[in-house]
Protein backbone atom coordinates (compact mmCIF):
# COMPACT_ATOMS: atom_id res chain seq x y z
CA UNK A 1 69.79 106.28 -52.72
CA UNK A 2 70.62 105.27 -49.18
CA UNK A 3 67.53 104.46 -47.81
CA UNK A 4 64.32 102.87 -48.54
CA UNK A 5 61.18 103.93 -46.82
CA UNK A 6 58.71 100.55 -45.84
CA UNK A 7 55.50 99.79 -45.69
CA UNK A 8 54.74 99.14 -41.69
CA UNK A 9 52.56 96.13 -42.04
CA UNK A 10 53.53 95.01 -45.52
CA UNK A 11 56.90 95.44 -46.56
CA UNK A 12 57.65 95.96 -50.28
CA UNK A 13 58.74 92.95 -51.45
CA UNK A 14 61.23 94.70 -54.35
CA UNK A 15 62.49 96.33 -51.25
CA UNK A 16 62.90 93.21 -48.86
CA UNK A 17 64.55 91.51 -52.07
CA UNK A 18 67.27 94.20 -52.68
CA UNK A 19 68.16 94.24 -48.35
CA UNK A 20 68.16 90.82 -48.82
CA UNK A 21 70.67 90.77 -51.64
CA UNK A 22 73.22 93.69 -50.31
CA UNK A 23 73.17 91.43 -47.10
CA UNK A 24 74.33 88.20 -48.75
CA UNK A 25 76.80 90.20 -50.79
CA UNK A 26 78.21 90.84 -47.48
CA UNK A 27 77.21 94.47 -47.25
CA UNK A 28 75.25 96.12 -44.22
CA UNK A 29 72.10 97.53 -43.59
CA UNK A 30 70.44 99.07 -40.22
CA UNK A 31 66.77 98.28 -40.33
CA UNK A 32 63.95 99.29 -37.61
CA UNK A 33 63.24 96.79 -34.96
CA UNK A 34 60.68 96.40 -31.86
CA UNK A 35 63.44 98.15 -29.33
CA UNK A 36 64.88 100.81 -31.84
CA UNK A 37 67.28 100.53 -34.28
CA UNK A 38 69.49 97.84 -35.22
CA UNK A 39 72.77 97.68 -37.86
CA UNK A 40 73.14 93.93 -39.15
CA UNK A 41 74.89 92.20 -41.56
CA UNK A 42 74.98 88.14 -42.56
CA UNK A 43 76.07 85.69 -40.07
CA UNK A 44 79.67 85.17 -40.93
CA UNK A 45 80.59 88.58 -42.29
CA UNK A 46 84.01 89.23 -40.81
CA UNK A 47 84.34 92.52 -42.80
CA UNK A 48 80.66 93.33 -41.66
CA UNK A 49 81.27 92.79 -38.13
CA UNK A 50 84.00 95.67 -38.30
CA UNK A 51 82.15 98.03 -39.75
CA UNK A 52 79.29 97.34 -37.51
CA UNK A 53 82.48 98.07 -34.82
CA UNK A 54 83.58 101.16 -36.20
CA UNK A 55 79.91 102.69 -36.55
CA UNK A 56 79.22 101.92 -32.72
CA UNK A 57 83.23 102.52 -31.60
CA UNK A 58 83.66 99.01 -29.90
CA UNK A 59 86.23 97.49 -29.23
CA UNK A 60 86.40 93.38 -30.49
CA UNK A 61 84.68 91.82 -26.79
CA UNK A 62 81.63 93.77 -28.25
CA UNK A 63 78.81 91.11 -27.76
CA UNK A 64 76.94 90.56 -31.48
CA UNK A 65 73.44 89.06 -31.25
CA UNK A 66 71.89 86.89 -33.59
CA UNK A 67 67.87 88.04 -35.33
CA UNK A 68 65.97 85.16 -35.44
CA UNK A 69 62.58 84.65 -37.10
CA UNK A 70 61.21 81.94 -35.36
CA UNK A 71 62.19 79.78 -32.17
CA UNK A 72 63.23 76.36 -34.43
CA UNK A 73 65.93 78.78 -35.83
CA UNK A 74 67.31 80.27 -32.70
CA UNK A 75 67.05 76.29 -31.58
CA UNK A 76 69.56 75.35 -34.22
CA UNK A 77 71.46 78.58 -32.46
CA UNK A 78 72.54 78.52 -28.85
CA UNK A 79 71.87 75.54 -26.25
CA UNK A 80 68.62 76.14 -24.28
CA UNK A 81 67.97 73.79 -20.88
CA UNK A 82 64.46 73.01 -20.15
CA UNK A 83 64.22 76.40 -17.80
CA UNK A 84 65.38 79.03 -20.45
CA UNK A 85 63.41 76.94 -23.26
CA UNK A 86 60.02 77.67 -21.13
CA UNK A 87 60.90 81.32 -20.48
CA UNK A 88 61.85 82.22 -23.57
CA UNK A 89 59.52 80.56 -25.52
CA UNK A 90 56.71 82.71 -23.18
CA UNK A 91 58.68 86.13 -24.41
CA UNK A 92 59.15 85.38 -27.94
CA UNK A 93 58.50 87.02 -30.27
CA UNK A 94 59.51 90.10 -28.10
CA UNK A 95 62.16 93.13 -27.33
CA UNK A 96 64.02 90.45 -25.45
CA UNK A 97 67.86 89.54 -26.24
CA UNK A 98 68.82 86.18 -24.44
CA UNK A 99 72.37 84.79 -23.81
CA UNK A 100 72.98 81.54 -24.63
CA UNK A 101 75.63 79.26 -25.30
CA UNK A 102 76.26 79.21 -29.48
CA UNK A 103 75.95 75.83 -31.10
CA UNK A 104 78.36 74.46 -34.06
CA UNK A 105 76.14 76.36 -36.32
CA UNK A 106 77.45 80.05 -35.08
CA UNK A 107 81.26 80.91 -36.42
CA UNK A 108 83.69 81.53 -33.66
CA UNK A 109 84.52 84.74 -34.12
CA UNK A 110 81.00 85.46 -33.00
CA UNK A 111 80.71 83.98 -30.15
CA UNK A 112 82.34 85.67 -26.91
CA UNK A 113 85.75 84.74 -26.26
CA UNK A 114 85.73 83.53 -23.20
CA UNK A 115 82.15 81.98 -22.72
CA UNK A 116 81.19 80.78 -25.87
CA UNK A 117 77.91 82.56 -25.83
CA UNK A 118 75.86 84.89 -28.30
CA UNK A 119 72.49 86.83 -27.83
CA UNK A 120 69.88 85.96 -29.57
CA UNK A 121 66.50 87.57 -29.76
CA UNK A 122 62.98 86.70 -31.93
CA UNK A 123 61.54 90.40 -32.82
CA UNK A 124 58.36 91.68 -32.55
CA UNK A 125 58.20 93.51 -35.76
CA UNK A 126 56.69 92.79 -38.82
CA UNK A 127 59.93 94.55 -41.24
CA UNK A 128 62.06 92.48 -39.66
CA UNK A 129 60.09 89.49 -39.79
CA UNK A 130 59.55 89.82 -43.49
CA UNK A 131 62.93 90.13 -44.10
CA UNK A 132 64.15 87.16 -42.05
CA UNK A 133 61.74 85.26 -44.22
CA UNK A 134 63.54 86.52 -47.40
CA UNK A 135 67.14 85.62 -46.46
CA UNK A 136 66.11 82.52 -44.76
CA UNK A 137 68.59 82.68 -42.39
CA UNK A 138 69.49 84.31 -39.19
CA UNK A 139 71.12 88.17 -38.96
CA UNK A 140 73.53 89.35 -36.82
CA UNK A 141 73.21 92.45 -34.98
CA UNK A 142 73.81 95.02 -32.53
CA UNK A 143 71.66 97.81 -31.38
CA UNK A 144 72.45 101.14 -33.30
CA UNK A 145 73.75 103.47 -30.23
CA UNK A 146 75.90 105.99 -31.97
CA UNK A 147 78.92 106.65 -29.68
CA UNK A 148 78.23 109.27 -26.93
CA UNK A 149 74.54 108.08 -26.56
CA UNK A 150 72.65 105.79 -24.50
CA UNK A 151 70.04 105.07 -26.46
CA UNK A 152 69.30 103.20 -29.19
CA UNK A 153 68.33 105.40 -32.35
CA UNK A 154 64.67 105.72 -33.65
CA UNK A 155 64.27 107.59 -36.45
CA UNK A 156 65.29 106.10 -40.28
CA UNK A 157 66.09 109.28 -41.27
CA UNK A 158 68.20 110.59 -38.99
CA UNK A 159 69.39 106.79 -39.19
CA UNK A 160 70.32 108.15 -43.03
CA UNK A 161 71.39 111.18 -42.29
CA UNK A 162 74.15 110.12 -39.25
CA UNK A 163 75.18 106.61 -40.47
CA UNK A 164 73.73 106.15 -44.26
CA UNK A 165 77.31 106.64 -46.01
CA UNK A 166 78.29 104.08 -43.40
CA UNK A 167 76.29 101.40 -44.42
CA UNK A 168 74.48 100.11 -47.77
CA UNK A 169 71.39 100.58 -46.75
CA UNK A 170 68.67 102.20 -44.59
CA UNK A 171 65.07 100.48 -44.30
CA UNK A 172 63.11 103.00 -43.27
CA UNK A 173 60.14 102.54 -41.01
CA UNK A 174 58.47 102.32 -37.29
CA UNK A 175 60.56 101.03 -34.07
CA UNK A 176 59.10 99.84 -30.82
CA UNK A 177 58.72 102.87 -28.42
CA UNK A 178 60.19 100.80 -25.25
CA UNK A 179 63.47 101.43 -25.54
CA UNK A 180 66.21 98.60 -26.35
CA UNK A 181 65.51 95.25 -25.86
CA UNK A 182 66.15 93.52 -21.90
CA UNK A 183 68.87 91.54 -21.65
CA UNK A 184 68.27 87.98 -19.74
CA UNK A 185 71.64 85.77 -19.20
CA UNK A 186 70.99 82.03 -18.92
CA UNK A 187 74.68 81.27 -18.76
CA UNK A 188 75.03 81.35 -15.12
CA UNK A 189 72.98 79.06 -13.75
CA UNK A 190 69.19 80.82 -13.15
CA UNK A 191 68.40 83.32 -15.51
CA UNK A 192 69.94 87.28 -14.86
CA UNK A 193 68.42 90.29 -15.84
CA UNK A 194 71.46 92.01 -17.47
CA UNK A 195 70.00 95.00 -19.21
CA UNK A 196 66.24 96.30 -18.13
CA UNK A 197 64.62 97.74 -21.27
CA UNK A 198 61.61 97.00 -23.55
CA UNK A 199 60.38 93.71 -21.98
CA UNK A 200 58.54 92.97 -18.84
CA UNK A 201 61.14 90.96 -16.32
CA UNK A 202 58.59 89.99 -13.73
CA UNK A 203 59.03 86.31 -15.05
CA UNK A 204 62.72 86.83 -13.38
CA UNK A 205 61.47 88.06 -10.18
């Protein structure tokens, strides 16, 4: 079976257990989020990152981002100056994605090439939450638009159904209904509203 359906509020913990396990095996999973779908695999994963590539058809300037489960994680992360650390820890946990720079702690290869930087985000959502807690580390990410689309995908079944031979696992369950996540850039100077999705931006304003 390629999926798993979870409980909203309480995740199954057999469940969380055997996501947690395909993902430090090096496999990938997409998994429900607070701004749609996302398809992640462990920080590191070099084999993961190209599937997550071929799923989504990018090409390798694709920016990843980085699910964390709390702010002291994404701290260890990316660099944050006094400005971005008081936004961002006012929008987290939220359907925010912030670029950063990465810190020795994120591999090269994830980082953009020329700048050095990775998205990270703190979700809303208690699935994802749980399963941070399980791994105990960050995942990497990018939001599941299939290619042709424009928005991210919502439903775990049709999740299954399009992508589940694709990946090694489906978690089943409720997404944000906002949309994907707003993307804020902190790399040049004063923050930049990249993307406008899920989150309010009036903070930027």
């Amino acid at each position: 079976m390629s999926y798993v359906e979870m409980h909203p509020v309480n995740p199954q913990t057999r469940f969380l257990a055997r996501a947690a396990e395909i993902i430090r095996g090096g496999g990938v999973i997409a998994l429900p989020t607070d701004s749609g779908y996302a398809i992640a695999c462990r920080l590191g994963n070099k084999e993961g990152m190209d599937v997550i590539r071929s799923v989504r058809r990018l090409d390798d300037k694709h920016n990843f981002s980085l699910l964390c489960r709390s702010f002291a994680q994404l701290g260890e992360l990316v660099i944050i100056d006094n400005s971005a650390f008081r936004a961002i820890k006012a929008l987290t946990p939220g359907p925010y994605t912030f670029i950063l720079p990465g810190t020795k702690e994120v591999p090269r290869m994830t980082l953009n090439k020329k700048k050095h930087t990775i998205g990270v985000r703190i979700p809303d959502h208690a699935i994802v939450q749980s399963l941070l807690d399980e791994l105990d580390e960050p995942l990497l990410c990018s939001t599941l638009i299939l290619p042709g689309r424009e928005d991210p995908m919502i439903d775990g079944f049709e999740v299954d159904e399009e992508i589940g031979h694709r990946v090694d696992l489906v978690l089943v369950g409720p997404v944000g209904d906002g949309g994907a996540t707003t993307v804020v850039d902190f790399t040049s100077g004063g923050p930049q509203v990249v993307r406008r999705g899920a989150g309010d931006v009036s903070l930027f304003e």
